[in-house]
N, C-alpha and C. Protein backbone atom coordinates (compact mmCIF):
# COMPACT_ATOMS: atom_id res chain seq x y z
N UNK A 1 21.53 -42.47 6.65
CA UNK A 1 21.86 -41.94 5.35
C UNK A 1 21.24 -40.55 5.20
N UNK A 2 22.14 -39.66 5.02
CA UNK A 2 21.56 -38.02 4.69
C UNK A 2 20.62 -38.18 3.01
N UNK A 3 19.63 -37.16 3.46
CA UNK A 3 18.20 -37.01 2.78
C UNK A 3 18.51 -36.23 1.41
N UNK A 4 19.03 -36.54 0.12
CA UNK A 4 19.47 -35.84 -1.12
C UNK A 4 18.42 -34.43 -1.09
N UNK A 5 19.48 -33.13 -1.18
CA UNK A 5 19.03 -32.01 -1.33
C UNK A 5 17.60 -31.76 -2.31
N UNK A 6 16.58 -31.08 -1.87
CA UNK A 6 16.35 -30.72 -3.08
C UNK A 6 16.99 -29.84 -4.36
N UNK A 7 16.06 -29.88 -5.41
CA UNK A 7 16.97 -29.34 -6.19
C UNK A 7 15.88 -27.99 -6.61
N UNK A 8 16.64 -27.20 -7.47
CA UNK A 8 16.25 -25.98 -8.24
C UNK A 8 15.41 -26.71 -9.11
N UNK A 9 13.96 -26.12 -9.34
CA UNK A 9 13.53 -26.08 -10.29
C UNK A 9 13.50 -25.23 -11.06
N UNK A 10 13.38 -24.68 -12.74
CA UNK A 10 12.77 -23.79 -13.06
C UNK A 10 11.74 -23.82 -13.77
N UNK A 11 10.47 -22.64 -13.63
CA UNK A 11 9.19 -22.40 -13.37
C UNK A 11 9.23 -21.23 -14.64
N UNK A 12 8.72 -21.71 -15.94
CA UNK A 12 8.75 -20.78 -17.04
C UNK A 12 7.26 -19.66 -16.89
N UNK A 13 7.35 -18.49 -17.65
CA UNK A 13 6.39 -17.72 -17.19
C UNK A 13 5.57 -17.36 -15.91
N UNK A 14 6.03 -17.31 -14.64
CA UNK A 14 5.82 -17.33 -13.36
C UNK A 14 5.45 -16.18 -13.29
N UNK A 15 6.64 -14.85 -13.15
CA UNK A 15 6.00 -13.71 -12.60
C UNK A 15 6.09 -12.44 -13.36
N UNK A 16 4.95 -11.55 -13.13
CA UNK A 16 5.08 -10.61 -13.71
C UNK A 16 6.16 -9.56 -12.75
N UNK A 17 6.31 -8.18 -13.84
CA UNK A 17 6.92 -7.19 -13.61
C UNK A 17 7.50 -5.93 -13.98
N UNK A 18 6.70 -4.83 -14.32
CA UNK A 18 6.91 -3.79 -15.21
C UNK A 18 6.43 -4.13 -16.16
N UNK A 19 5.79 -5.14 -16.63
CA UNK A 19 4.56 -5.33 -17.88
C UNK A 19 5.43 -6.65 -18.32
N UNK A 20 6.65 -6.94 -17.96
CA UNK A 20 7.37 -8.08 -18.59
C UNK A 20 7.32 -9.44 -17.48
N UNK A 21 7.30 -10.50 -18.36
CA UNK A 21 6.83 -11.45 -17.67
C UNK A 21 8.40 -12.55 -17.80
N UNK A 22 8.73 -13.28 -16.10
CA UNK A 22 9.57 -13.32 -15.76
C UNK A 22 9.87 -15.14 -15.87
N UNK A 23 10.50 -15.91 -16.03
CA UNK A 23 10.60 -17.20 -15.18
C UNK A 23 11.49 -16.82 -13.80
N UNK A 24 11.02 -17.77 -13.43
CA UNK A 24 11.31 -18.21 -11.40
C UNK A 24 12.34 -19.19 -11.26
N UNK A 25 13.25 -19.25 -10.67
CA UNK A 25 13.43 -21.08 -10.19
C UNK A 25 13.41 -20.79 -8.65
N UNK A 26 12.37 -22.52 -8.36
CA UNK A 26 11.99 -22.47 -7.33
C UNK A 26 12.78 -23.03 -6.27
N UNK A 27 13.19 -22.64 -5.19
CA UNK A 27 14.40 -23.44 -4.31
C UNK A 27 14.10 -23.76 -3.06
N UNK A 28 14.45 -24.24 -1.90
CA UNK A 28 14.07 -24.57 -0.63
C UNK A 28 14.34 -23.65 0.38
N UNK A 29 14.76 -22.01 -0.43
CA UNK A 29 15.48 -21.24 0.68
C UNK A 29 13.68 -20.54 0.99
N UNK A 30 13.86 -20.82 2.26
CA UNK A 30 12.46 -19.37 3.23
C UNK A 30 13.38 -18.77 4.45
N UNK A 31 13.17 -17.50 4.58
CA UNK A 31 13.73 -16.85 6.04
C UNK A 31 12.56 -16.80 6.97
N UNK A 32 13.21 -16.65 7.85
CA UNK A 32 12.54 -15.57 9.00
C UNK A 32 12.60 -14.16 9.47
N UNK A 33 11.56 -13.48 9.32
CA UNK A 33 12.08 -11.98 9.77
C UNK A 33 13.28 -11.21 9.41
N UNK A 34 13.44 -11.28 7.93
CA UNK A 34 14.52 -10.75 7.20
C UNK A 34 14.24 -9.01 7.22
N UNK A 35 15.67 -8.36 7.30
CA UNK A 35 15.61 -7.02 7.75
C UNK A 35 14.75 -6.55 6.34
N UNK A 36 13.89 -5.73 6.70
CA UNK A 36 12.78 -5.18 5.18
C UNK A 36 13.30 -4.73 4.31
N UNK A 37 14.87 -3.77 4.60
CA UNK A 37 15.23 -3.49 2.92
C UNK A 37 15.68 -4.54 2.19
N UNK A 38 16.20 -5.54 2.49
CA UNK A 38 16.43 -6.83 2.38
C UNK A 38 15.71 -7.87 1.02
N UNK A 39 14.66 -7.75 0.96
CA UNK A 39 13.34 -8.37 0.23
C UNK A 39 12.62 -6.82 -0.20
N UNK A 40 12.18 -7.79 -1.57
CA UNK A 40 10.91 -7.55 -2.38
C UNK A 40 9.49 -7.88 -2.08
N UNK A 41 8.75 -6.86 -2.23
CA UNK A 41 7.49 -7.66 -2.54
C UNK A 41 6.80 -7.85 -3.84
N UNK A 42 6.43 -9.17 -3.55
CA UNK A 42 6.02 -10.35 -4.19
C UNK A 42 3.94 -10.52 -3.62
N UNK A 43 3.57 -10.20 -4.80
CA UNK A 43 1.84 -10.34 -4.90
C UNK A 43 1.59 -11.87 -5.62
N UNK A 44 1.46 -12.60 -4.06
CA UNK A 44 0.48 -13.82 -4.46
C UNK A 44 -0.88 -13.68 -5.10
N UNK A 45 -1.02 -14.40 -5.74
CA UNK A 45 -2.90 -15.16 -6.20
C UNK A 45 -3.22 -16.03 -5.92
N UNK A 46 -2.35 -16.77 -5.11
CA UNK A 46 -3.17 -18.46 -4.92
C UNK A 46 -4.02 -18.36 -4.40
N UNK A 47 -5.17 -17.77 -3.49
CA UNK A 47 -5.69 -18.07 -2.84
C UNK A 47 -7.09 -16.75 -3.43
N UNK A 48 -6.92 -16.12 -4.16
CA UNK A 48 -7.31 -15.15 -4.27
C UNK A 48 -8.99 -15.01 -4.94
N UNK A 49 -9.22 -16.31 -5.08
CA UNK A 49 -10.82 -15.98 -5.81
C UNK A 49 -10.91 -16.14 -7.37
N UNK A 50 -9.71 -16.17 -8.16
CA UNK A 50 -10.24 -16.10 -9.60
C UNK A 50 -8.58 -16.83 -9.65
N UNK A 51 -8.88 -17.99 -10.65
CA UNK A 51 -7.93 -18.36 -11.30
C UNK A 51 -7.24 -17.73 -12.52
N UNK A 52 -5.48 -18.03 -12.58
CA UNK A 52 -4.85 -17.18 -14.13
C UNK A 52 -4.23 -16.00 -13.94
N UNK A 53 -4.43 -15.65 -12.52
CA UNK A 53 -3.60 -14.73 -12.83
C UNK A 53 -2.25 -15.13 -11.79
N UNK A 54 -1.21 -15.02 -12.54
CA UNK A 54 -0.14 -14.91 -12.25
C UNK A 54 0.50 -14.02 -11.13
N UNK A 55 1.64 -14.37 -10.13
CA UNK A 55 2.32 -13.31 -9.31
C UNK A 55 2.89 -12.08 -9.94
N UNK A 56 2.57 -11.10 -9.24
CA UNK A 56 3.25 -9.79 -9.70
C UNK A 56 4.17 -9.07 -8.94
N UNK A 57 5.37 -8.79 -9.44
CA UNK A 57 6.49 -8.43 -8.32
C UNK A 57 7.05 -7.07 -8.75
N UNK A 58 7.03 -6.24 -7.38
CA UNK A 58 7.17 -4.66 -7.47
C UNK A 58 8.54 -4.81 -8.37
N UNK A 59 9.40 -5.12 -8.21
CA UNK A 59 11.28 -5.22 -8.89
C UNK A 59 11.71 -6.74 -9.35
N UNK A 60 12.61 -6.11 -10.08
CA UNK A 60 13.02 -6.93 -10.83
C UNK A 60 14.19 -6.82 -11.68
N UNK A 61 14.46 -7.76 -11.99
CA UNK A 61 16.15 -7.87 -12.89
C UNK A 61 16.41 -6.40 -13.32
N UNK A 62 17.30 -5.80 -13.19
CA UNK A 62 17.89 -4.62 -13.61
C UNK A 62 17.29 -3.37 -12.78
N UNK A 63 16.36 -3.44 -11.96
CA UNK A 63 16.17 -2.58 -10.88
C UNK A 63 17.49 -2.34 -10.49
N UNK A 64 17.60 -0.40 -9.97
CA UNK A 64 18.86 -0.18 -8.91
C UNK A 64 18.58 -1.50 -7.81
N UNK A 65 17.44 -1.07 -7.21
CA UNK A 65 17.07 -1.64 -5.82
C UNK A 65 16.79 -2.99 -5.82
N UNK A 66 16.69 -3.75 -6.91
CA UNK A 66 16.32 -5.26 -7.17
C UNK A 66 17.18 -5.66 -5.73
N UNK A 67 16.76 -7.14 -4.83
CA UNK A 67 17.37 -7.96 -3.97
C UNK A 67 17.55 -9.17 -4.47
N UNK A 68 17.60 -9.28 -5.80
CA UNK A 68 18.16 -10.70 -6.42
C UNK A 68 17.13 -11.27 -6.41
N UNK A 69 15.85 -11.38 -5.88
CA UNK A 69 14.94 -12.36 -5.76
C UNK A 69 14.47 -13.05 -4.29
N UNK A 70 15.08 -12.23 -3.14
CA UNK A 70 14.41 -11.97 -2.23
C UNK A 70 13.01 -11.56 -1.90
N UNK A 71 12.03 -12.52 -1.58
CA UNK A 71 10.30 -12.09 -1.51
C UNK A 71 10.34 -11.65 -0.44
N UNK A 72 9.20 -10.82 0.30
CA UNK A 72 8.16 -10.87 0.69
C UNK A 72 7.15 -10.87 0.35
N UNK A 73 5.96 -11.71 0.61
CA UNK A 73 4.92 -12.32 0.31
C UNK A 73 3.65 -11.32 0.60
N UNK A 74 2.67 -11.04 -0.16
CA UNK A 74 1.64 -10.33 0.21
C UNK A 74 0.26 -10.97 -0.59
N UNK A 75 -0.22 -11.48 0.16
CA UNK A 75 -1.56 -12.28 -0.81
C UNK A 75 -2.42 -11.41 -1.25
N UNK A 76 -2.79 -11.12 -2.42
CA UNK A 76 -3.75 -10.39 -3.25
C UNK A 76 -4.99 -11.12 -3.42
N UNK A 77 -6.27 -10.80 -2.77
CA UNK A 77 -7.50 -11.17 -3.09
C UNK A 77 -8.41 -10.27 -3.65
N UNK A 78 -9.00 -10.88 -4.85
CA UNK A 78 -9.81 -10.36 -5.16
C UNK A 78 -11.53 -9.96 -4.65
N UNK A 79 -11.70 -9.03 -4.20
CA UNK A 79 -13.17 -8.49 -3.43
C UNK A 79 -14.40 -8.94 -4.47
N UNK A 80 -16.13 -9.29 -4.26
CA UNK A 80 -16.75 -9.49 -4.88
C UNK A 80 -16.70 -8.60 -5.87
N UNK A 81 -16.58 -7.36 -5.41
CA UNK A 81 -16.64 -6.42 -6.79
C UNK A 81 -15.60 -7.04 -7.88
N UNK A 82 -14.37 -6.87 -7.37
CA UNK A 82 -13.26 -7.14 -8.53
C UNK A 82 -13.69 -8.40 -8.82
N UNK A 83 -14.20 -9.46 -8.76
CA UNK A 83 -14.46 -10.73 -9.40
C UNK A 83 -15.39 -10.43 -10.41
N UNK A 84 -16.69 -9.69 -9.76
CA UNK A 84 -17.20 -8.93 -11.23
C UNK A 84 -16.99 -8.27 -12.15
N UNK A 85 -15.87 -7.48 -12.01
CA UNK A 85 -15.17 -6.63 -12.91
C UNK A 85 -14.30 -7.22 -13.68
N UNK A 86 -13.46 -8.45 -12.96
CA UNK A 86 -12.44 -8.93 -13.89
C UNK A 86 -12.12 -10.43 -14.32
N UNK A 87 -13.80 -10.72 -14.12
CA UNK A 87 -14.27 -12.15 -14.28
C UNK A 87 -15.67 -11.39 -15.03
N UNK A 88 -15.55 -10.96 -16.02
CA UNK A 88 -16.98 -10.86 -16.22
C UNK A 88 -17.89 -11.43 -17.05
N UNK A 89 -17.06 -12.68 -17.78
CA UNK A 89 -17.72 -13.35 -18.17
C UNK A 89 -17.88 -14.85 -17.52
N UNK A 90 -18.03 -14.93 -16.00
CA UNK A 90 -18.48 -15.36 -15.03
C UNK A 90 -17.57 -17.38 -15.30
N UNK A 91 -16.75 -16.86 -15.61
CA UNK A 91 -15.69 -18.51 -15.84
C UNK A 91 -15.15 -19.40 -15.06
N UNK A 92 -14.31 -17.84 -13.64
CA UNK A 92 -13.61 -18.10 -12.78
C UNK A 92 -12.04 -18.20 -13.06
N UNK A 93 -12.07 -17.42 -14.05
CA UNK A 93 -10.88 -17.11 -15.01
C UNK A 93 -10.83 -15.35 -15.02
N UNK A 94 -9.49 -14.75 -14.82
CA UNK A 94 -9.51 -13.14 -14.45
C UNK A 94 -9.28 -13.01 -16.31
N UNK A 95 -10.43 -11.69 -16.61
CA UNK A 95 -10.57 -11.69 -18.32
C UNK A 95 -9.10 -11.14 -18.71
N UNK A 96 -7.76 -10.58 -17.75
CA UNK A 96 -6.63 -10.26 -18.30
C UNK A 96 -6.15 -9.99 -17.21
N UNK A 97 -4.52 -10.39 -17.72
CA UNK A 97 -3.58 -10.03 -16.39
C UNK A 97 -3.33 -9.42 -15.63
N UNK A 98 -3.03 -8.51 -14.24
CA UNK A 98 -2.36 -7.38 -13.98
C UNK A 98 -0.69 -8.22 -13.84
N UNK A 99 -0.02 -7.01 -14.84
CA UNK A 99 1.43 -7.26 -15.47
C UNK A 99 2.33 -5.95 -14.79
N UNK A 100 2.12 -5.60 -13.67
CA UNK A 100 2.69 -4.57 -13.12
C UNK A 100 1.92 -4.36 -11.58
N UNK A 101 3.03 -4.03 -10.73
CA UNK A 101 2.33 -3.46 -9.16
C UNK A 101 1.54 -2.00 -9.14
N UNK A 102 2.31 -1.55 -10.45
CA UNK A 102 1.15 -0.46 -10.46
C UNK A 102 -0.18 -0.56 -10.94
N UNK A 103 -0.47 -1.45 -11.57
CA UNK A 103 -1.93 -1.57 -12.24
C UNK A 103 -2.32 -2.51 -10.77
N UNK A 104 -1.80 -3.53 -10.09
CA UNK A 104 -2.09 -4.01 -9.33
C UNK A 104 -2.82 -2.99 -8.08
N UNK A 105 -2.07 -1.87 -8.22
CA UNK A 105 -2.42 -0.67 -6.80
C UNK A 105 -3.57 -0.14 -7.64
N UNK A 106 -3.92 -0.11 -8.76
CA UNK A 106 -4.76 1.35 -9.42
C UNK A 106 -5.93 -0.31 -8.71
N UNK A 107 -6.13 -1.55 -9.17
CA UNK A 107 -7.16 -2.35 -8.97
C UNK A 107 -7.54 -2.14 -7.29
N UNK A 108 -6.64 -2.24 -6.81
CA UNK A 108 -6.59 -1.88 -4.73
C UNK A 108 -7.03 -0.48 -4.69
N UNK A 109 -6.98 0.63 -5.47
CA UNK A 109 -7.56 1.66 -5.31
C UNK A 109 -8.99 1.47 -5.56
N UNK A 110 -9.13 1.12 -6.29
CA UNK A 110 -11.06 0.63 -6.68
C UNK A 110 -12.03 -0.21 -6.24
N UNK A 111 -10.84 -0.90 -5.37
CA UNK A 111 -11.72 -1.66 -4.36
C UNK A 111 -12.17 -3.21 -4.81
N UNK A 112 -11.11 -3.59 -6.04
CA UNK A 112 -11.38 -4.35 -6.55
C UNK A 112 -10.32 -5.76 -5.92
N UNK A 113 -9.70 -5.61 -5.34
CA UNK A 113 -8.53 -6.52 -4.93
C UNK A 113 -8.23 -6.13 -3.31
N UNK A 114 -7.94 -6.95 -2.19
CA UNK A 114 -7.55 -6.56 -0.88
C UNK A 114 -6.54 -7.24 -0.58
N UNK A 115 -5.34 -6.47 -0.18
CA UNK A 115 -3.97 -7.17 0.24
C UNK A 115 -3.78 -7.31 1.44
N UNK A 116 -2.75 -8.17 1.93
CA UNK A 116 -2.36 -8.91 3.33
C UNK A 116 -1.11 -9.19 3.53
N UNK A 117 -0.63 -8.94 4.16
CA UNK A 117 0.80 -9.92 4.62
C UNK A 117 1.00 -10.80 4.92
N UNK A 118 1.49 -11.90 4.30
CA UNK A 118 1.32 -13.26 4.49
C UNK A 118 2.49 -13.51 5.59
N UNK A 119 3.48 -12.96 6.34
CA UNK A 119 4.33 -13.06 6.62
C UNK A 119 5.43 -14.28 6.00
N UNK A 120 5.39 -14.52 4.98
CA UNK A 120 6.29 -15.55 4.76
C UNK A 120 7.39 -14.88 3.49
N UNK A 121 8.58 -15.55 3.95
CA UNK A 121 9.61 -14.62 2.83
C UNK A 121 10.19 -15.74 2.27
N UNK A 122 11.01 -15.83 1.53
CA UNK A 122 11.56 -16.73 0.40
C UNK A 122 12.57 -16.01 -0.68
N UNK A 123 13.28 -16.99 -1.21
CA UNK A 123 13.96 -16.40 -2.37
C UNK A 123 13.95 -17.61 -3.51
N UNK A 124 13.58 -16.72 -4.88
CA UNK A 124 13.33 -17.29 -5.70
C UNK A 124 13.83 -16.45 -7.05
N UNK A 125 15.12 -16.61 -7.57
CA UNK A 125 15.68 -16.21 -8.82
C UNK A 125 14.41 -15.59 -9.94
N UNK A 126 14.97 -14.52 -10.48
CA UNK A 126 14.02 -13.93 -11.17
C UNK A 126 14.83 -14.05 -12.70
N UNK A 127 15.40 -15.21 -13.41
CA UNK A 127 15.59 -15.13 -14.95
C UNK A 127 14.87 -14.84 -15.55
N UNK A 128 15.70 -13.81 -16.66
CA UNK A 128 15.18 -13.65 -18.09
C UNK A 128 14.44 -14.99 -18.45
N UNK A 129 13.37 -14.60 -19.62
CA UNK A 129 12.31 -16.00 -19.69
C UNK A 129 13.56 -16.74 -21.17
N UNK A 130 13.79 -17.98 -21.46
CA UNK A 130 14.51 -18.38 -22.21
C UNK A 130 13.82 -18.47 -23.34
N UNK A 131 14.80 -18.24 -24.60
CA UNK A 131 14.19 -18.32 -26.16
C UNK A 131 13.39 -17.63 -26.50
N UNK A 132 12.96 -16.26 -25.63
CA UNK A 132 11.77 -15.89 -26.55
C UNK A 132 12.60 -14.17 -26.79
């Protein structure tokens, strides 16, 4: 007996982008070695040292260049410094979002955050957030 597909979820308030914050739906599609203009990048936090903050993605809905929701993956960690800077009331909670790749780069300029390539790509729909 064939194994029922998964299905689409959708994932309300997921990602940021240009200061606006996005829902996701999450699906079973991952590539391999997709040609680079191809995909977006996509700034993980899971792993990053401070809980709350949300993914932040360079493009998005109404970009010329948007890829529909094509990732590439780049894990964002936060450095001891940036945990002091943006944990500073020592919780383990980041005291406010970064809501854009550019505030995300000004934090990587300061030495507060260190990025990586996770090599892993995916696609994951970038809807308008509903009702609000």
């Amino acid at each position: 007996m064939a194994q029922p597909r998964p299905r689409a979820v959708r994932v309300a308030d997921a990602i940021w982008a240009h200061g606006e914050l996005y829902d996701t739906v999450i699906t079973p599609t991952n590539f391999i070695s997709p040609p680079e203009q191809s995909t977006d990048t996509i700034y993980s936090f899971m792993v990053s040292g401070l809980e709350g903050q949300r993914s932040v993605a360079e493009a998005a809905p109404g970009d010329p260049d948007f890829n529909g929701g094509r990732w590439k993956v780049v894990a964002a960690t936060f450095t001891l410094q940036g945990i002091q800077v943006l944990d500073a009331d020592h919780d383990g909670m980041i005291d406010y979002e970064l809501t854009s790749a550019e505030e995300l780069a000004d934090q990587v300029a300061q030495g507060n955050i260190v990025l990586a390539l996770a090599n892993f790509y995916f696609e994951r729909p970038m809807p308008p957030r509903r009702g609000r």
